[in-house]
Protein backbone atom coordinates (compact mmCIF):
# COMPACT_ATOMS: atom_id res chain seq x y z
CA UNK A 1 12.25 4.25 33.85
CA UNK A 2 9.36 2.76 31.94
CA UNK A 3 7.12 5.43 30.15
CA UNK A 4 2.90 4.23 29.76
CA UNK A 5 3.62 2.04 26.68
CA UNK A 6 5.82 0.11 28.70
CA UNK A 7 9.12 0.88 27.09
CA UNK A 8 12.62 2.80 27.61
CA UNK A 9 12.63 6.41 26.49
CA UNK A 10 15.13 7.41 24.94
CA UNK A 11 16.63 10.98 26.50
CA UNK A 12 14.13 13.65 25.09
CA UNK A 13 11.21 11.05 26.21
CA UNK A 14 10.26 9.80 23.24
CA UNK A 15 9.42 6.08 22.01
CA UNK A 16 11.01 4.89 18.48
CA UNK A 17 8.20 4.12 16.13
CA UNK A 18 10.07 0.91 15.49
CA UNK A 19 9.43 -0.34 19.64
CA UNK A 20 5.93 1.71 19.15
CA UNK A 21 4.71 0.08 15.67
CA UNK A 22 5.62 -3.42 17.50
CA UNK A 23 3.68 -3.30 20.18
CA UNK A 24 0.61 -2.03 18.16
CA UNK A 25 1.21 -5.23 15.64
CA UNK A 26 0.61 -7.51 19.16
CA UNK A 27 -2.93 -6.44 18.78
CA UNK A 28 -4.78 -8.71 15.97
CA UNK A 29 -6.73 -5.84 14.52
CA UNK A 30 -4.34 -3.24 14.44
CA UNK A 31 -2.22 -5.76 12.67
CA UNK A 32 -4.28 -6.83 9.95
CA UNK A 33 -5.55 -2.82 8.95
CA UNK A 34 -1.37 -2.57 9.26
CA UNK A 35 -1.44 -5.30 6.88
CA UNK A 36 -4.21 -4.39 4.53
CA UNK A 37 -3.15 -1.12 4.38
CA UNK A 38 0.21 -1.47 3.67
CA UNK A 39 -0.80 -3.78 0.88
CA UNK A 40 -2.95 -1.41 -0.50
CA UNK A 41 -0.43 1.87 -0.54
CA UNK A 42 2.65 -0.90 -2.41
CA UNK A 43 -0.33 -1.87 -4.71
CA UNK A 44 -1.27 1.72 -5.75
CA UNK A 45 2.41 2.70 -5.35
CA UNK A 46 3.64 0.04 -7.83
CA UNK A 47 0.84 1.40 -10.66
CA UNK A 48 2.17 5.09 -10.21
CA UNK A 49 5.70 3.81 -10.67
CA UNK A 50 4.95 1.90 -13.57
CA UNK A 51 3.55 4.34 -15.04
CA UNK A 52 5.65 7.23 -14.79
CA UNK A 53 8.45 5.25 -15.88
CA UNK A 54 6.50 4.34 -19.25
CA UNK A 55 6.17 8.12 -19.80
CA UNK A 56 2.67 8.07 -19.21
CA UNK A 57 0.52 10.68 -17.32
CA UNK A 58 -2.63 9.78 -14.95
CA UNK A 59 -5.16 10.75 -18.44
CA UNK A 60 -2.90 8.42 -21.09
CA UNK A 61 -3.24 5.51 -18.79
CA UNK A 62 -7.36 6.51 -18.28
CA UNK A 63 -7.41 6.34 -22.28
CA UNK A 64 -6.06 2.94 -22.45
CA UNK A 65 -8.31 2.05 -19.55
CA UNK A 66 -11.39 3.96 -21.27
CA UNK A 67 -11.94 5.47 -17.76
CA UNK A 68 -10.95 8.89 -16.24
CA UNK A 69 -8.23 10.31 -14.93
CA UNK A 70 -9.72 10.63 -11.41
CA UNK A 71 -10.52 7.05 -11.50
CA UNK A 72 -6.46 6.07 -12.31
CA UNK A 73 -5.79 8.76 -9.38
CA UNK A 74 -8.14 6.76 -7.31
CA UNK A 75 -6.37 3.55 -8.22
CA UNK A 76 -2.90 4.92 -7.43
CA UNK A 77 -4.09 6.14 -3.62
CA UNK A 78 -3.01 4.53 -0.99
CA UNK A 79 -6.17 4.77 0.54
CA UNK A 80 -8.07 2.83 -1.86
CA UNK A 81 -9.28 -0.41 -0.99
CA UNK A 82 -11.38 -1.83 -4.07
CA UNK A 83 -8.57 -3.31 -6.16
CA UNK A 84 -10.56 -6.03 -8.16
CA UNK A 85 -8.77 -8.60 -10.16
CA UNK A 86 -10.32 -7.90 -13.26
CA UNK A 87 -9.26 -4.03 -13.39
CA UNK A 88 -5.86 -4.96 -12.30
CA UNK A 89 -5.34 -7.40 -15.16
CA UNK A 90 -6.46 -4.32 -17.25
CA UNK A 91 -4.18 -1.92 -16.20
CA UNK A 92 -1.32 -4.60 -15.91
CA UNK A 93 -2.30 -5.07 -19.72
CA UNK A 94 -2.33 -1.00 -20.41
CA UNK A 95 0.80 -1.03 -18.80
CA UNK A 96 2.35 -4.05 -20.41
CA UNK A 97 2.80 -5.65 -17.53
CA UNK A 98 1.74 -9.46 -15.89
CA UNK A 99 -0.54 -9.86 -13.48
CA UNK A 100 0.53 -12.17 -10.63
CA UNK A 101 -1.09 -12.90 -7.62
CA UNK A 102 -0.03 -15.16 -4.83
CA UNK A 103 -0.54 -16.04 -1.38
CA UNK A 104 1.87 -16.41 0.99
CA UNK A 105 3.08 -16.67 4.72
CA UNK A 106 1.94 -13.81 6.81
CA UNK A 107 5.08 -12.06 8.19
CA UNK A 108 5.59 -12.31 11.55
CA UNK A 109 6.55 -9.82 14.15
């Protein structure tokens, strides 16, 4: 039998997130904050990564920067949404990295 969201449960009642996250990606505005925020956590993600695995803390990659430590934190959340080009080609160049951006297909569900 058919639970509210309109799918199978499975035997203790419960919904996958897999069926559950596709439904929600049928509606256009859940799908683009999906979007945008995934985006934004692999963009912060990829900076923490990098950096780590050049030995550097949060405060060595603020020196390079000349900013703060809470600012590279800020940078590295997944929460943060004001990525500008310019400060990414910064850090890219603290971290000895390139800076590519590209457009592209939007994945569909």
């Amino acid at each position: 039998m058919k639970n509210r969201s309109g799918y199978e449960p499975d035997d203790l009642g419960m919904v996958s997130f897999r069926e559950d996250l596709g439904r929600r990606m049928s509606d256009p505005e859940f799908s683009r904050e999906f979007r945008e925020a995934r985006e934004r956590a692999s963009l912060g993600l990829k900076i923490a990564r990098v950096r780590t695995a050049r030995g550097m803390s949060q405060a060595q990659l603020a020196a390079k920067l000349n900013t703060t430590q809470s600012v590279v934190s800020r940078f590295e959340s997944a929460d943060y949404g004001g990525h500008k080009v310019e400060t990414l080609r910064r850090v890219a160049e603290a971290l000895d990295l390139d800076l590519v951006v590209d457009l592209r297909e939007r994945e569909t569900r």
